[in-house]
PDB file of N, CA and C in Angstrom:
ATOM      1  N   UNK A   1     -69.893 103.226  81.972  1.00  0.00           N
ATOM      2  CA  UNK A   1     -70.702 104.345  82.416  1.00  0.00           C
ATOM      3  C   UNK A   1     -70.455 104.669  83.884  1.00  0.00           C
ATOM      4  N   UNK A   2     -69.796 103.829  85.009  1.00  0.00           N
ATOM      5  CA  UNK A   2     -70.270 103.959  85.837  1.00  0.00           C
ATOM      6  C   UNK A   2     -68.914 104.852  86.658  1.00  0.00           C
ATOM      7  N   UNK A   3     -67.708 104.673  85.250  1.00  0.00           N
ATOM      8  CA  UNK A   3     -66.943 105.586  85.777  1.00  0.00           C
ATOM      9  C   UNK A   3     -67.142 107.622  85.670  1.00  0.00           C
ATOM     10  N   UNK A   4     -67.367 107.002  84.413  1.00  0.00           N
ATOM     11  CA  UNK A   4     -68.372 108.807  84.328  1.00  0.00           C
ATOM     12  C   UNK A   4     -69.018 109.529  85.431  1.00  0.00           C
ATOM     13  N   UNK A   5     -69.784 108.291  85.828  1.00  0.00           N
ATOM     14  CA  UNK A   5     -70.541 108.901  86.923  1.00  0.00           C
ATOM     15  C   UNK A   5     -69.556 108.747  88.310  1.00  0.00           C
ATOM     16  N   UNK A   6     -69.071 108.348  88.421  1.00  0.00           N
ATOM     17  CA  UNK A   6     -67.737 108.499  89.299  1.00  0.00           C
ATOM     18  C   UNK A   6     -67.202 110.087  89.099  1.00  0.00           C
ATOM     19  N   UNK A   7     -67.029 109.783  88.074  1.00  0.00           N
ATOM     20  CA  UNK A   7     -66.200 111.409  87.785  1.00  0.00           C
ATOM     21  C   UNK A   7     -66.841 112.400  87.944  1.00  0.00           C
ATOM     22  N   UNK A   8     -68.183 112.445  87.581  1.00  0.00           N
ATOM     23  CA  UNK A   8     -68.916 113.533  87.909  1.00  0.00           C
ATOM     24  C   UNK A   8     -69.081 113.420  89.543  1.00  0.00           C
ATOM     25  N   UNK A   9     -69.531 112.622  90.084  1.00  0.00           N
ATOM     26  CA  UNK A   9     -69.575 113.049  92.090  1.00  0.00           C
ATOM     27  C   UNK A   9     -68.291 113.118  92.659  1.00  0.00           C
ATOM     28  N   UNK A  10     -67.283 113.279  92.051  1.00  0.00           N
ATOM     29  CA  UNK A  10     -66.014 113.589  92.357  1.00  0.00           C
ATOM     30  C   UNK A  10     -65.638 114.794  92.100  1.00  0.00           C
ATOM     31  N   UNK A  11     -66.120 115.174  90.666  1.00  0.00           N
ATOM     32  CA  UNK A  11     -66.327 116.909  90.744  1.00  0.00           C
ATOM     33  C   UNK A  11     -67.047 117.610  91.913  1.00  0.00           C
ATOM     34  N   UNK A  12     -68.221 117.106  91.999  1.00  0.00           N
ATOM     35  CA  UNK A  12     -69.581 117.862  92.918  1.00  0.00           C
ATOM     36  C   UNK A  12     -68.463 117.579  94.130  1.00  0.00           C
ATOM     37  N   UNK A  13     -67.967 116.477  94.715  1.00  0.00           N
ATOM     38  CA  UNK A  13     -67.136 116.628  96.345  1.00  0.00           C
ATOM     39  C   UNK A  13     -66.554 117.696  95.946  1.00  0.00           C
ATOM     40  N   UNK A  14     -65.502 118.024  95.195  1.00  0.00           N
ATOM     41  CA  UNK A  14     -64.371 118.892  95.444  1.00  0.00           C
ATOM     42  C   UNK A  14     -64.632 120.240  95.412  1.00  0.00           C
ATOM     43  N   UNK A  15     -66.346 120.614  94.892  1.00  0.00           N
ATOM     44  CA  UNK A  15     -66.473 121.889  94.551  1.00  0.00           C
ATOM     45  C   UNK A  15     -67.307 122.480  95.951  1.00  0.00           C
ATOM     46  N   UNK A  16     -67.862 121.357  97.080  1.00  0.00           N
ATOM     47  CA  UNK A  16     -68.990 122.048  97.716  1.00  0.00           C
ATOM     48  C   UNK A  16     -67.898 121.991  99.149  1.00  0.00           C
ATOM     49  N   UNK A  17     -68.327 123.083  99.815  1.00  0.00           N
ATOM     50  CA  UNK A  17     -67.425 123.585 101.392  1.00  0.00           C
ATOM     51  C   UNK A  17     -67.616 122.020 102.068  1.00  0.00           C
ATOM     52  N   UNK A  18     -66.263 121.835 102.932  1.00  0.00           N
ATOM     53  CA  UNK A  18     -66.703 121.041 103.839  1.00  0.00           C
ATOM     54  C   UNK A  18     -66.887 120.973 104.963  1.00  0.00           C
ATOM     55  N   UNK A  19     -67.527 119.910 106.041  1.00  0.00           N
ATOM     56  CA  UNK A  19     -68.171 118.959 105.794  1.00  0.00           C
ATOM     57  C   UNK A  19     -69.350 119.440 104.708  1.00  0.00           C
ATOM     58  N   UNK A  20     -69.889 118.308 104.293  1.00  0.00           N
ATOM     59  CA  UNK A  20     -71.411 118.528 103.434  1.00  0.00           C
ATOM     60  C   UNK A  20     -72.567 117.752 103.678  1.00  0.00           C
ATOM     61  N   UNK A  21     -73.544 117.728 103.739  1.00  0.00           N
ATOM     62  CA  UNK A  21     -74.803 116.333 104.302  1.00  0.00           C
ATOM     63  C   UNK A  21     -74.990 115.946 102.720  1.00  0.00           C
ATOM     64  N   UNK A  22     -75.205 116.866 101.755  1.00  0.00           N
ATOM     65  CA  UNK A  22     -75.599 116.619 100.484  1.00  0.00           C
ATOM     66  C   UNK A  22     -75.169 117.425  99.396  1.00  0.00           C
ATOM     67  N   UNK A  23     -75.500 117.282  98.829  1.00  0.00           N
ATOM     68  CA  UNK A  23     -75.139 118.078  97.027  1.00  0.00           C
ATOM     69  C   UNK A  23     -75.712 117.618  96.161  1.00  0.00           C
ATOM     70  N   UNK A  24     -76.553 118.865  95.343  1.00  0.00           N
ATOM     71  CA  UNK A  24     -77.280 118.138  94.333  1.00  0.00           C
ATOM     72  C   UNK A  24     -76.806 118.930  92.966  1.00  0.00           C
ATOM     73  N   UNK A  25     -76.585 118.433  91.811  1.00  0.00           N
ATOM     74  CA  UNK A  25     -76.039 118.694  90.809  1.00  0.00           C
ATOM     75  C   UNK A  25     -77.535 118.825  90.129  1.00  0.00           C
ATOM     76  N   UNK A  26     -78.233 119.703  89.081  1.00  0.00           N
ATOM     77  CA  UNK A  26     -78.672 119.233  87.913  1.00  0.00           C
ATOM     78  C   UNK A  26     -78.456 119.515  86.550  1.00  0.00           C
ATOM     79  N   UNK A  27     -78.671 118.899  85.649  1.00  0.00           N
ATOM     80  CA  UNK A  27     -78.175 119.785  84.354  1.00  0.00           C
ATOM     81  C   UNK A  27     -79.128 119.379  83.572  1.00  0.00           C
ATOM     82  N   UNK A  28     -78.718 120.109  82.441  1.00  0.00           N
ATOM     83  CA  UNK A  28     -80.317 120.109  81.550  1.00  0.00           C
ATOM     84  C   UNK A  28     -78.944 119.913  80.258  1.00  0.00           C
ATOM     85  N   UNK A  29     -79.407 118.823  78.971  1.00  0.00           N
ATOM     86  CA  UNK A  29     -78.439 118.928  78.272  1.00  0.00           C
ATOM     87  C   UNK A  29     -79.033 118.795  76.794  1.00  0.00           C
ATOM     88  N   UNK A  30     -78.766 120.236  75.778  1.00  0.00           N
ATOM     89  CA  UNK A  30     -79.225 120.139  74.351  1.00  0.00           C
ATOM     90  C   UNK A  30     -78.307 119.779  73.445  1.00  0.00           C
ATOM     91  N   UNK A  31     -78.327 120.045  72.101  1.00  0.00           N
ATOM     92  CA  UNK A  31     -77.205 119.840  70.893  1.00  0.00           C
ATOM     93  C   UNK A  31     -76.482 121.314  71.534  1.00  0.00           C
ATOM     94  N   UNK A  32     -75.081 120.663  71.713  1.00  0.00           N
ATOM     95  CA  UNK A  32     -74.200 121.292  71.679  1.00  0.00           C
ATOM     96  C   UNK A  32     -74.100 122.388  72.983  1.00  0.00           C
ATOM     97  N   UNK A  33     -74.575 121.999  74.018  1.00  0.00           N
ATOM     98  CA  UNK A  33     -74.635 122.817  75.228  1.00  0.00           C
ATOM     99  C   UNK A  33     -75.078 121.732  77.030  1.00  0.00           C
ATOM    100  N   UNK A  34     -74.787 122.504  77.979  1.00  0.00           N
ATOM    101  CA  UNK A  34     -75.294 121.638  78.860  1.00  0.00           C
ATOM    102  C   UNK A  34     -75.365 123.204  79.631  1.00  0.00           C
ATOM    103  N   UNK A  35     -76.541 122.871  80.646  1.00  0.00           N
ATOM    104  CA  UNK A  35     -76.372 124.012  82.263  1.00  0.00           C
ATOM    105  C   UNK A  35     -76.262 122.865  83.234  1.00  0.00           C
ATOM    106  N   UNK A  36     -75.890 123.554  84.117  1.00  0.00           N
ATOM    107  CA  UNK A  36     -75.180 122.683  85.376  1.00  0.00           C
ATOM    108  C   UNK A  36     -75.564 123.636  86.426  1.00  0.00           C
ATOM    109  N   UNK A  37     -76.445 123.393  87.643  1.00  0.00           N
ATOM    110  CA  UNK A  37     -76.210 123.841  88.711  1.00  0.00           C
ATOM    111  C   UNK A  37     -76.165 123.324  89.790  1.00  0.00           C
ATOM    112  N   UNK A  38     -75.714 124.014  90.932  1.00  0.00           N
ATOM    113  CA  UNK A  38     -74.804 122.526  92.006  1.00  0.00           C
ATOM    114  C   UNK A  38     -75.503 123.847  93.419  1.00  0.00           C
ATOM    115  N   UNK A  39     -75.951 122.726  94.275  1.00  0.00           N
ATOM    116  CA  UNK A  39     -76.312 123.052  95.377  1.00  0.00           C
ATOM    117  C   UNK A  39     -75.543 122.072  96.568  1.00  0.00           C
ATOM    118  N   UNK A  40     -75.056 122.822  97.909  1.00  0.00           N
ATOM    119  CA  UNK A  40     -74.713 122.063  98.824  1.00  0.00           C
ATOM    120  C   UNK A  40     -75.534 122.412  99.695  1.00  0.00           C
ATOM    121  N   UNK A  41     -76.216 121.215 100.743  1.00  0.00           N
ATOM    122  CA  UNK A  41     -76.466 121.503 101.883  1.00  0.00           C
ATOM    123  C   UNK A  41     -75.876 121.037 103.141  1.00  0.00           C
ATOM    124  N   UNK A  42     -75.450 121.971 104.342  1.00  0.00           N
ATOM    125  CA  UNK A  42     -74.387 121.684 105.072  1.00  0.00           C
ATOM    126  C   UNK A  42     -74.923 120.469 106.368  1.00  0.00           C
ATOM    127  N   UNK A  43     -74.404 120.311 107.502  1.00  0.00           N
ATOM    128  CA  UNK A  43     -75.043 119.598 108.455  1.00  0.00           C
ATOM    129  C   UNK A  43     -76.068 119.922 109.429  1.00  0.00           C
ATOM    130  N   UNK A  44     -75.814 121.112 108.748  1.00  0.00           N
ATOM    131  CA  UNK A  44     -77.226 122.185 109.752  1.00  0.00           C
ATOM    132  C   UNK A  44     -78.475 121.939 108.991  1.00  0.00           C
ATOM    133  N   UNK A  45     -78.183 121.701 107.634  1.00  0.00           N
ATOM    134  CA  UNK A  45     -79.240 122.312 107.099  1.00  0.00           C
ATOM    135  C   UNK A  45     -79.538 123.353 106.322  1.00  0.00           C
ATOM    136  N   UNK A  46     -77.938 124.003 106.273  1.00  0.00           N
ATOM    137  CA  UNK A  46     -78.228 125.639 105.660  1.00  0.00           C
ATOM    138  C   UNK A  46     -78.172 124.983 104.231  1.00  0.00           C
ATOM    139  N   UNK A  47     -78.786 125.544 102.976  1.00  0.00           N
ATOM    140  CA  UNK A  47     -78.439 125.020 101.590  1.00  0.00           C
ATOM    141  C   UNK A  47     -77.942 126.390 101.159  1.00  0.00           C
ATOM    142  N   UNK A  48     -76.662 126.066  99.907  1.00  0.00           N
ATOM    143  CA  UNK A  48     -76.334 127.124  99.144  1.00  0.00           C
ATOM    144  C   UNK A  48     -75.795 126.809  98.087  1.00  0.00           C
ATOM    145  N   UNK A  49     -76.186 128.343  96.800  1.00  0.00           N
ATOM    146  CA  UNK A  49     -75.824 127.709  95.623  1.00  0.00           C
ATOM    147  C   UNK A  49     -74.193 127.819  95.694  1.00  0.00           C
ATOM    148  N   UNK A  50     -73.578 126.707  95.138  1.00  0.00           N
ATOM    149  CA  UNK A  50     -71.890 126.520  94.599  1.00  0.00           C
ATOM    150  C   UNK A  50     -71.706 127.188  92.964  1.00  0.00           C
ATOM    151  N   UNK A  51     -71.438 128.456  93.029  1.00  0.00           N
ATOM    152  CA  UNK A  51     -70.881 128.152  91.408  1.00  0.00           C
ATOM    153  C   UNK A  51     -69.740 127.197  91.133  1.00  0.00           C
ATOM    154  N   UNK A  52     -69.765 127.141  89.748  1.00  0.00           N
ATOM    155  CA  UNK A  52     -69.349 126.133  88.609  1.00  0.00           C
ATOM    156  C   UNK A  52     -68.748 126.458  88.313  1.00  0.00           C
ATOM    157  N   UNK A  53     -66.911 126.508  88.606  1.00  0.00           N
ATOM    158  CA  UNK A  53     -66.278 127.037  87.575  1.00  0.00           C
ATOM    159  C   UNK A  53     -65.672 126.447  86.450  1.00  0.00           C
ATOM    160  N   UNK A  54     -65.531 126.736  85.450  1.00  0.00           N
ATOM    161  CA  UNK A  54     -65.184 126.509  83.709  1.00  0.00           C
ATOM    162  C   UNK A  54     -64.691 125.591  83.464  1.00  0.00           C
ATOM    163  N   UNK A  55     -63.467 124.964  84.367  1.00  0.00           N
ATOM    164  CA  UNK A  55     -62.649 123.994  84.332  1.00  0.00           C
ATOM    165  C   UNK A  55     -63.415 122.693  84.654  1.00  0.00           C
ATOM    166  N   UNK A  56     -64.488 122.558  85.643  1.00  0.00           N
ATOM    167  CA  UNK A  56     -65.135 121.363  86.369  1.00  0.00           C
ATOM    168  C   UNK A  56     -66.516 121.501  85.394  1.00  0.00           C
ATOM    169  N   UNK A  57     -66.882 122.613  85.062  1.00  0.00           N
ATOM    170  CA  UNK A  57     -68.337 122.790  84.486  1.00  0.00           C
ATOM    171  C   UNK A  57     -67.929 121.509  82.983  1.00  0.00           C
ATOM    172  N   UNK A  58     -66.415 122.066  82.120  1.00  0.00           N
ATOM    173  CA  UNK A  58     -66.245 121.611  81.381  1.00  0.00           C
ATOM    174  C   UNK A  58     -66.081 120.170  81.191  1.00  0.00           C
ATOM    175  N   UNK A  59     -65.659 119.369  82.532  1.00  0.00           N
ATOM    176  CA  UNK A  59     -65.177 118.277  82.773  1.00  0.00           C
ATOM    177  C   UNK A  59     -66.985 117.216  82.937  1.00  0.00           C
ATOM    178  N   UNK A  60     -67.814 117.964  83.871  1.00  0.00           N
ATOM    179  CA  UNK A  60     -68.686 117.728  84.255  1.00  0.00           C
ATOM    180  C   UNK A  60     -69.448 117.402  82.486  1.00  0.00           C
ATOM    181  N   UNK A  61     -69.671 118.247  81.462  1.00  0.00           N
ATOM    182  CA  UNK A  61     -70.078 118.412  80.317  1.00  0.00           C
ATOM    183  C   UNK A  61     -69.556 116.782  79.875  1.00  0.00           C
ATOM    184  N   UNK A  62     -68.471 116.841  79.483  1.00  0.00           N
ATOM    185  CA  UNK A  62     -67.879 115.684  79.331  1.00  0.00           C
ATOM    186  C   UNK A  62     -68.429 114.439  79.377  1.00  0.00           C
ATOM    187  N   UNK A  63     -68.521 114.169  80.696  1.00  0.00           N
ATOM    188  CA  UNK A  63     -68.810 113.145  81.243  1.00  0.00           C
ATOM    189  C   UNK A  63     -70.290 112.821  80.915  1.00  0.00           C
ATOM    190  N   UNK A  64     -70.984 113.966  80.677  1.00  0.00           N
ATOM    191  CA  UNK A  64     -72.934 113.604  80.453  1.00  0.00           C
ATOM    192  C   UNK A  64     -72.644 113.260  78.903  1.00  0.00           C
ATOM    193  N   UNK A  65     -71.704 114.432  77.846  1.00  0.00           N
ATOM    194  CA  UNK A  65     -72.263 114.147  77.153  1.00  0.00           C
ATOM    195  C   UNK A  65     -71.812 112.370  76.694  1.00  0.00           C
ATOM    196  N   UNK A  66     -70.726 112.162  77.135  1.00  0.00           N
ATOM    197  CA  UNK A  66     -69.902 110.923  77.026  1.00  0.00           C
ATOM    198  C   UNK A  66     -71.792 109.723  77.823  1.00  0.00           C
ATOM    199  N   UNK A  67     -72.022 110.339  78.549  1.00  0.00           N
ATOM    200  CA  UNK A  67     -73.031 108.941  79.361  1.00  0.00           C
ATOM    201  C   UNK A  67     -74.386 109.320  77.840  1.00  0.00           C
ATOM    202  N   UNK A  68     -74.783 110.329  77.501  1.00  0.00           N
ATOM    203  CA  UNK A  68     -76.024 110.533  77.063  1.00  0.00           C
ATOM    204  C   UNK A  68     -75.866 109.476  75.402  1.00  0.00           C
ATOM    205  N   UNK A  69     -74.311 109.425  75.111  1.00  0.00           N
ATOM    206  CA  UNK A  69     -74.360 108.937  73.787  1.00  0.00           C
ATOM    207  C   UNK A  69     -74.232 107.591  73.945  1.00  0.00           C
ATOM    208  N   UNK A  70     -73.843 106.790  75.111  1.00  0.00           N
ATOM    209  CA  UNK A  70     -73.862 105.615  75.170  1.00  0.00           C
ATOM    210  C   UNK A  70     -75.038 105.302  76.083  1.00  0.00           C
ATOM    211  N   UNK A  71     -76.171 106.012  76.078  1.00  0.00           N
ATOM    212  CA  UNK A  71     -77.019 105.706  76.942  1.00  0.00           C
ATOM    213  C   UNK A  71     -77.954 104.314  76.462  1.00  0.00           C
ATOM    214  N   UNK A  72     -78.384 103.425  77.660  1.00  0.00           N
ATOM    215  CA  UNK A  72     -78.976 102.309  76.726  1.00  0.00           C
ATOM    216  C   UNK A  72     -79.945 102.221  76.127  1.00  0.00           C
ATOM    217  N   UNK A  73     -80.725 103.087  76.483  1.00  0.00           N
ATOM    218  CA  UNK A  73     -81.947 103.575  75.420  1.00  0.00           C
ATOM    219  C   UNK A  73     -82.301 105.155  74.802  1.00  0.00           C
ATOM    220  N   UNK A  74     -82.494 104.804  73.744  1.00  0.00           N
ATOM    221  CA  UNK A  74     -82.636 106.200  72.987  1.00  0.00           C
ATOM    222  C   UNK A  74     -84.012 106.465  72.529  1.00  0.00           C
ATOM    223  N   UNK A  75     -84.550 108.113  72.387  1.00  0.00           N
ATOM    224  CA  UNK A  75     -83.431 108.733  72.679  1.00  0.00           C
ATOM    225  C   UNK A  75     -82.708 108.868  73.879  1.00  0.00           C
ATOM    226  N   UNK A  76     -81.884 109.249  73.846  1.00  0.00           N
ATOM    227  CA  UNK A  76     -81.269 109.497  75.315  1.00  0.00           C
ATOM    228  C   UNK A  76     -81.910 110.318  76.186  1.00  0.00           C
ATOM    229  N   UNK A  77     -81.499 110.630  77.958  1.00  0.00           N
ATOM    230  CA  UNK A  77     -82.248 111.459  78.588  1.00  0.00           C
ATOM    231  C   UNK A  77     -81.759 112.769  78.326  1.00  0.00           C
ATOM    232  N   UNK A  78     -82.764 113.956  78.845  1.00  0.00           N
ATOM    233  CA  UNK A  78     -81.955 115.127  77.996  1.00  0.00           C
ATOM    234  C   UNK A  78     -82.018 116.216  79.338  1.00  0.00           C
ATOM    235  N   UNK A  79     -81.878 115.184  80.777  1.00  0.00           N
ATOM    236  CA  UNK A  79     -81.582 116.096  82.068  1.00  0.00           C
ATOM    237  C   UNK A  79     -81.906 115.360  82.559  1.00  0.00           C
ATOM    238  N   UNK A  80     -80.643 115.557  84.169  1.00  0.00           N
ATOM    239  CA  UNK A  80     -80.068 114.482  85.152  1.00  0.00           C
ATOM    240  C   UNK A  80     -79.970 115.481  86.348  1.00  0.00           C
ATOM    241  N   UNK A  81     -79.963 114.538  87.553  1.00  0.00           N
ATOM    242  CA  UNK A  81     -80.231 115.349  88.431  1.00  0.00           C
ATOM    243  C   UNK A  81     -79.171 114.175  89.321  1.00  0.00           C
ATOM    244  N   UNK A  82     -78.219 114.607  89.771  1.00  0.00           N
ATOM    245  CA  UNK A  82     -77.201 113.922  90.700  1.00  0.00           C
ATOM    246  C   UNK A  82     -76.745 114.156  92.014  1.00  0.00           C
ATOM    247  N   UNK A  83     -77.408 113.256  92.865  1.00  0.00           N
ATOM    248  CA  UNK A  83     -77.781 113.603  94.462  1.00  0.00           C
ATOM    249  C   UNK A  83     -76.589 112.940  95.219  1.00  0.00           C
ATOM    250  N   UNK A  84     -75.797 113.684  95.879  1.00  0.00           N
ATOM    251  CA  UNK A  84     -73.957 113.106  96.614  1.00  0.00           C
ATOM    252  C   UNK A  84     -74.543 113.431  97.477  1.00  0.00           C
ATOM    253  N   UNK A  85     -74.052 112.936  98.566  1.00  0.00           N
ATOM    254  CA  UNK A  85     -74.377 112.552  99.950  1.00  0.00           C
ATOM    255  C   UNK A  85     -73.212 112.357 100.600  1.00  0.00           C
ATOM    256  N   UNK A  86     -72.896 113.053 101.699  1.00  0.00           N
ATOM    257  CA  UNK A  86     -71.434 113.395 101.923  1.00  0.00           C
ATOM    258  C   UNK A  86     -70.438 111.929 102.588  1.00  0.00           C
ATOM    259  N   UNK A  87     -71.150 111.163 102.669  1.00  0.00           N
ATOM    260  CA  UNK A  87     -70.292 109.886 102.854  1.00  0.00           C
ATOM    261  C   UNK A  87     -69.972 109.222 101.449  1.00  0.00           C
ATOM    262  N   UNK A  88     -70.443 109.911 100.323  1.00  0.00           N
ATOM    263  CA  UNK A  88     -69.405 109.638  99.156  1.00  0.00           C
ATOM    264  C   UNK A  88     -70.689 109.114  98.340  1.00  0.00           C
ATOM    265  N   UNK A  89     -71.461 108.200  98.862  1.00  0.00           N
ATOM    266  CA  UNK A  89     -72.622 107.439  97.950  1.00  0.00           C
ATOM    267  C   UNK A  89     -73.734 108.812  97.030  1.00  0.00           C
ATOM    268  N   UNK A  90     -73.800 108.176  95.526  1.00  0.00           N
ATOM    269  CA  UNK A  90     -74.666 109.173  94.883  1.00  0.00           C
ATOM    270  C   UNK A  90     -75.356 108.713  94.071  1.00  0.00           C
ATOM    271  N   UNK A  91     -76.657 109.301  93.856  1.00  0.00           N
ATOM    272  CA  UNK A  91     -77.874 108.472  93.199  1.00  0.00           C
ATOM    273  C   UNK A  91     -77.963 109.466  91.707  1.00  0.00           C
ATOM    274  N   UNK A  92     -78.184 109.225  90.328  1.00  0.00           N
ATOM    275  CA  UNK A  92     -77.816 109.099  89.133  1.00  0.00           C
ATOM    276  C   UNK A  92     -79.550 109.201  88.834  1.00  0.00           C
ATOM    277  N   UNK A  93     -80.032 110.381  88.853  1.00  0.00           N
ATOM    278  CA  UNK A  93     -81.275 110.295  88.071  1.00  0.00           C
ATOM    279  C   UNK A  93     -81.400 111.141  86.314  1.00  0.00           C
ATOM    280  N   UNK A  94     -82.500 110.589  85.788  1.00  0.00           N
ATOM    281  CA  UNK A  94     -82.568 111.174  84.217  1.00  0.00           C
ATOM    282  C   UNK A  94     -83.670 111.396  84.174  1.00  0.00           C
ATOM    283  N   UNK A  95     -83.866 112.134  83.410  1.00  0.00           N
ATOM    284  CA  UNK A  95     -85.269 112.811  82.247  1.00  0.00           C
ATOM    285  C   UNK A  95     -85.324 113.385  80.943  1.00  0.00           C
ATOM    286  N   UNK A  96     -86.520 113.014  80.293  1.00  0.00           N
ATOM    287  CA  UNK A  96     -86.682 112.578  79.002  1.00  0.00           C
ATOM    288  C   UNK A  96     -87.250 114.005  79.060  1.00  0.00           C
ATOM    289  N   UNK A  97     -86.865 114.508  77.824  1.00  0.00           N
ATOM    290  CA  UNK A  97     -87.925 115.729  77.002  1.00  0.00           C
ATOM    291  C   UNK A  97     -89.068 114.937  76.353  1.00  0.00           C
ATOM    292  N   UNK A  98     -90.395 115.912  76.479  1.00  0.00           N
ATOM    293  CA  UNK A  98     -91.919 115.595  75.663  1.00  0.00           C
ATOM    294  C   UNK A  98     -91.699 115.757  74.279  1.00  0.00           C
TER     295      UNK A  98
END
């Protein structure tokens, strides 16, 4: 799992301007779909949205749905919220649907 999640904050670096202080990814993920939206905020402080394009959105998909089916407890979470921090370190959060 923990390369997945590798792969995904390796997407979020390559997509947000640089330098960056942060980046936050979230996605929301159903049968057969995911949304993804990606925010950078710079060293000032300014935040802005990054679109997603098709190629990384698709890669990004990948990788959740690859973590959600081996997740260790089920059901699985069904939205993640992935916080990069521009010295590379990133924190891996989930949430459960009611």
């Amino acid at each position: 799992m923990g390369s997945r999640k590798r792969q995904i904050a390796t997407e979020i670096a390559a997509l947000c301007p640089r330098p960056f202080e942060r980046a936050v990814l979230t996605a929301s993920l159903g049968d057969g779909f995911s949304r993804v939206t990606l925010t950078c905020v710079d060293g000032s402080g300014l935040e802005s949205a990054v679109a997603v394009p098709t190629l990384a959105a698709s890669t990004i998909d990948d990788a959740l749905v690859d973590l959600q089916k081996n997740w260790p407890t089920q059901p699985a979470f069904s939205t993640c919220t992935v916080t990069l921090s521009g010295d590379g370190t990133f924190k891996f959060d989930v949430g459960y649907a009611d």
